[in-house]
C-alpha atoms as a PDB file:
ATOM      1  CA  UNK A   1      45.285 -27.907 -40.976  1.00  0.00           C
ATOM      2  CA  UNK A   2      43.769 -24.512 -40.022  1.00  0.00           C
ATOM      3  CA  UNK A   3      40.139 -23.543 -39.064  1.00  0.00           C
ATOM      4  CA  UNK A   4      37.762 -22.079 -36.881  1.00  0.00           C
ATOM      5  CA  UNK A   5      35.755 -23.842 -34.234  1.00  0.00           C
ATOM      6  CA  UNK A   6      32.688 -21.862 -35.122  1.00  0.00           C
ATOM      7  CA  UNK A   7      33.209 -21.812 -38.567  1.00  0.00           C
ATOM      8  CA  UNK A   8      29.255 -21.752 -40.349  1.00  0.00           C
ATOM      9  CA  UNK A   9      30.742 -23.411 -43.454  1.00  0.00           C
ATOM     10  CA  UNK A  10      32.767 -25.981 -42.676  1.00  0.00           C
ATOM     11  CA  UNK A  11      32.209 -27.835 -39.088  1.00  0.00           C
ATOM     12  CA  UNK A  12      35.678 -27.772 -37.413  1.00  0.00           C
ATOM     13  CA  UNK A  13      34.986 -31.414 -35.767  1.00  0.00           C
ATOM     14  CA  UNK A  14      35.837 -32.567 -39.797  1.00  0.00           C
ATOM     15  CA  UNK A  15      39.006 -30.749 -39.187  1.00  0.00           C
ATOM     16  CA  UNK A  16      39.910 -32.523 -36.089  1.00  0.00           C
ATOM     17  CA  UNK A  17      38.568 -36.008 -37.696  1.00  0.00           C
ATOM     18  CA  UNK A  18      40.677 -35.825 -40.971  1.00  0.00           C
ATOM     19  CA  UNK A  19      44.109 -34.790 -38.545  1.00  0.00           C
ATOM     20  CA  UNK A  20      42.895 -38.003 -36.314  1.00  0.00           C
ATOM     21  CA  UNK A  21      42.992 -40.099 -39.814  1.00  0.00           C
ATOM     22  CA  UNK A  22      46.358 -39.281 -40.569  1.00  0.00           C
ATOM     23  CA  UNK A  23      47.958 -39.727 -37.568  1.00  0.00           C
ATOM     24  CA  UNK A  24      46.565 -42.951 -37.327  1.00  0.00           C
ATOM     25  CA  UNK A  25      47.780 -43.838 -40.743  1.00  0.00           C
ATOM     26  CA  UNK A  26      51.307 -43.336 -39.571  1.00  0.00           C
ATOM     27  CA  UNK A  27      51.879 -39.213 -40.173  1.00  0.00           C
ATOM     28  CA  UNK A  28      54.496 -38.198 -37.540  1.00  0.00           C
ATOM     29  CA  UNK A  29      52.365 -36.110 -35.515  1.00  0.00           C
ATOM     30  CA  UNK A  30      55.232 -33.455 -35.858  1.00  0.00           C
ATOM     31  CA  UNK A  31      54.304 -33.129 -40.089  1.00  0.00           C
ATOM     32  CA  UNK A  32      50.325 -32.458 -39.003  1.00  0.00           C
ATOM     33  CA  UNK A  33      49.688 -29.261 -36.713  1.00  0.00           C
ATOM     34  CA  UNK A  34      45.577 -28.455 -36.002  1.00  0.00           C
ATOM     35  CA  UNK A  35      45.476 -24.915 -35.552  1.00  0.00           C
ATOM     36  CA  UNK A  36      41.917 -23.612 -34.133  1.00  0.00           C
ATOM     37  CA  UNK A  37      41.606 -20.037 -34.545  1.00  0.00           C
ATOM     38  CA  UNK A  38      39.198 -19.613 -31.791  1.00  0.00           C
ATOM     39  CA  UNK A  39      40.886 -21.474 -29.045  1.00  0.00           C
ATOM     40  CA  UNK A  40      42.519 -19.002 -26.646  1.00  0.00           C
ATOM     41  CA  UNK A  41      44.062 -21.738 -24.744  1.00  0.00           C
ATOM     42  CA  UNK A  42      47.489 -22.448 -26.524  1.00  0.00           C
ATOM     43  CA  UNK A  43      50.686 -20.669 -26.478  1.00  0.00           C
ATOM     44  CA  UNK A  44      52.623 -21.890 -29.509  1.00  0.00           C
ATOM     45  CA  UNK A  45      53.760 -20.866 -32.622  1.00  0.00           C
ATOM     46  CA  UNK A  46      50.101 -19.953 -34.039  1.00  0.00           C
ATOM     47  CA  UNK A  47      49.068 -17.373 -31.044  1.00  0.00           C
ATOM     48  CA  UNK A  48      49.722 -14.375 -33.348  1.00  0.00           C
ATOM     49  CA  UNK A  49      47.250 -15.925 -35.613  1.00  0.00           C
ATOM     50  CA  UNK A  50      44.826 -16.282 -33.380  1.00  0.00           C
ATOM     51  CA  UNK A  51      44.933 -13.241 -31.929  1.00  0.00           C
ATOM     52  CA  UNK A  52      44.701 -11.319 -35.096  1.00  0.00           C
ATOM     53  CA  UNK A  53      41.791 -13.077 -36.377  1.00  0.00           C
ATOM     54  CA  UNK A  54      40.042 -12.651 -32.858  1.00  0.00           C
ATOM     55  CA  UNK A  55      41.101  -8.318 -33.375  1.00  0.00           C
ATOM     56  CA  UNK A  56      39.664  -9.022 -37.104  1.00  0.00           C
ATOM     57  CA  UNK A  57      36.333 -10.260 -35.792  1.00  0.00           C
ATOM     58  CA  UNK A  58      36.242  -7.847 -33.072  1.00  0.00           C
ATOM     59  CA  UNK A  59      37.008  -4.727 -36.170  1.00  0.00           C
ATOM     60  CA  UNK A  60      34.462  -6.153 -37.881  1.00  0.00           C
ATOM     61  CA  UNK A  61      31.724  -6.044 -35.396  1.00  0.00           C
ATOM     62  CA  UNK A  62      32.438  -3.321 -34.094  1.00  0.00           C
ATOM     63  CA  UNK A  63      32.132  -1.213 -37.926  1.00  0.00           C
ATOM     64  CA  UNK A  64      29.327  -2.960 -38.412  1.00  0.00           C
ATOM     65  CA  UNK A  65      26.241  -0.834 -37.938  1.00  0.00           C
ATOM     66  CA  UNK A  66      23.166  -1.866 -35.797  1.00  0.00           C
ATOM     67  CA  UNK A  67      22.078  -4.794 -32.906  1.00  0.00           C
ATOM     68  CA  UNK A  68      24.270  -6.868 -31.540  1.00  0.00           C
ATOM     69  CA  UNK A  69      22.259  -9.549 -33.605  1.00  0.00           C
ATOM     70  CA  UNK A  70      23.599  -7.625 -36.552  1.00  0.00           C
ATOM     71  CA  UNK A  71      27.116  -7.385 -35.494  1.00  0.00           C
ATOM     72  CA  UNK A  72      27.612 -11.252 -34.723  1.00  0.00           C
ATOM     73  CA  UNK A  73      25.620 -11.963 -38.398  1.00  0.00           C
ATOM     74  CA  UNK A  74      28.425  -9.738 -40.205  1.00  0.00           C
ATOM     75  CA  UNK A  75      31.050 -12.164 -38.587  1.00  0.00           C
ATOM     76  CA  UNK A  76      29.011 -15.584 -39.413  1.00  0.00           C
ATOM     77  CA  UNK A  77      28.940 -14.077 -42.715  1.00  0.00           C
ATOM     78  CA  UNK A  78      32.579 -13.081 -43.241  1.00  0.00           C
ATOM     79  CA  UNK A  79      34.059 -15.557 -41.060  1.00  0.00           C
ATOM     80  CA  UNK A  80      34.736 -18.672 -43.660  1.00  0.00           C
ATOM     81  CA  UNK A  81      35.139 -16.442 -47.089  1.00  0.00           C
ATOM     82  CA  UNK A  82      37.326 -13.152 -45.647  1.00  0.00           C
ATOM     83  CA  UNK A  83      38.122 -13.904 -41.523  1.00  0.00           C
ATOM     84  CA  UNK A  84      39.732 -16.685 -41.286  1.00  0.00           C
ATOM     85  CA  UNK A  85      41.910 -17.229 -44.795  1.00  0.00           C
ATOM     86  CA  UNK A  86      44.813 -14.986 -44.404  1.00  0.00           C
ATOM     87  CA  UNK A  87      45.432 -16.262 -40.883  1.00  0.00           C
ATOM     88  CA  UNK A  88      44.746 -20.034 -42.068  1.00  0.00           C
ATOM     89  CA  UNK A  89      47.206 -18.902 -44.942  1.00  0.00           C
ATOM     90  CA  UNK A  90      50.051 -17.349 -42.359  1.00  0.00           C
ATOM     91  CA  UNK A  91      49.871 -20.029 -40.273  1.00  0.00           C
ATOM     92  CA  UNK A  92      50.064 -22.664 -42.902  1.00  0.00           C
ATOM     93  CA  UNK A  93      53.208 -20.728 -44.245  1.00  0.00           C
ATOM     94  CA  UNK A  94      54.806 -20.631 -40.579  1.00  0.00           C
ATOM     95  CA  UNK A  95      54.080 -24.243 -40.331  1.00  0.00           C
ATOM     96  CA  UNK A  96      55.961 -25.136 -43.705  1.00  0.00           C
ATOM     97  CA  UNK A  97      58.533 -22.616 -43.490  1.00  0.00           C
ATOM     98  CA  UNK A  98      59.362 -24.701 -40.406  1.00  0.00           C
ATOM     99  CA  UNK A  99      59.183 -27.643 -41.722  1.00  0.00           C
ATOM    100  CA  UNK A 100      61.466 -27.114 -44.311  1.00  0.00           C
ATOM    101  CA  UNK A 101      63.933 -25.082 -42.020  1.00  0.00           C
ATOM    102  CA  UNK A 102      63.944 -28.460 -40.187  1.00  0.00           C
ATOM    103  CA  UNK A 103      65.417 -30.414 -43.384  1.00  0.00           C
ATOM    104  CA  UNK A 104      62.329 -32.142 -43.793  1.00  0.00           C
END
């Protein structure tokens, strides 16, 4: 499950709810990975991920004529629809490639 905590469109606490429902349905925690694309935090097999859509956010606002104000409203607006898929999509790719390198 991939997101962003500051996601506009889709509150990343759902995210974190819906892993919390699985695992307690009995998903090995190893077949469910949350991947937040704006926590800095972790080193694991998602930091390239992260850091690319943090550089993609950053490109953004920085081409982004005007304010400041102006800058962080291009992200808000491109951050569900064009930011954070293709990392979302990588890392969901990673995540199964490894799974099924794994035999499982």
């Amino acid at each position: 499950m991939c997101g962003g905590a500051n996601d506009p469109t889709v509150n990343f606490i759902s995210t974190r709810a819906t892993a919390g429902y699985f695992l307690a349905k009995g998903m090995p925690s190893a077949r469910l990975s949350v991947v937040d694309l704006e926590s800095a935090a972790a080193t694991d097999a998602y930091s390239a991920a992260r850091a690319g859509f943090a550089q993609a956010k950053d490109l953004l606002a920085q081409s982004t004529p005007g304010s400041a104000a102006d800058k962080a409203q291009a992200v808000t607006l491109a951050y569900h629809g064009t930011l954070a898929p293709p990392f979302c999509l990588a890392s969901a790719r990673g995540f199964f490639q490894t799974v099924l390198a794994a035999g499982g």
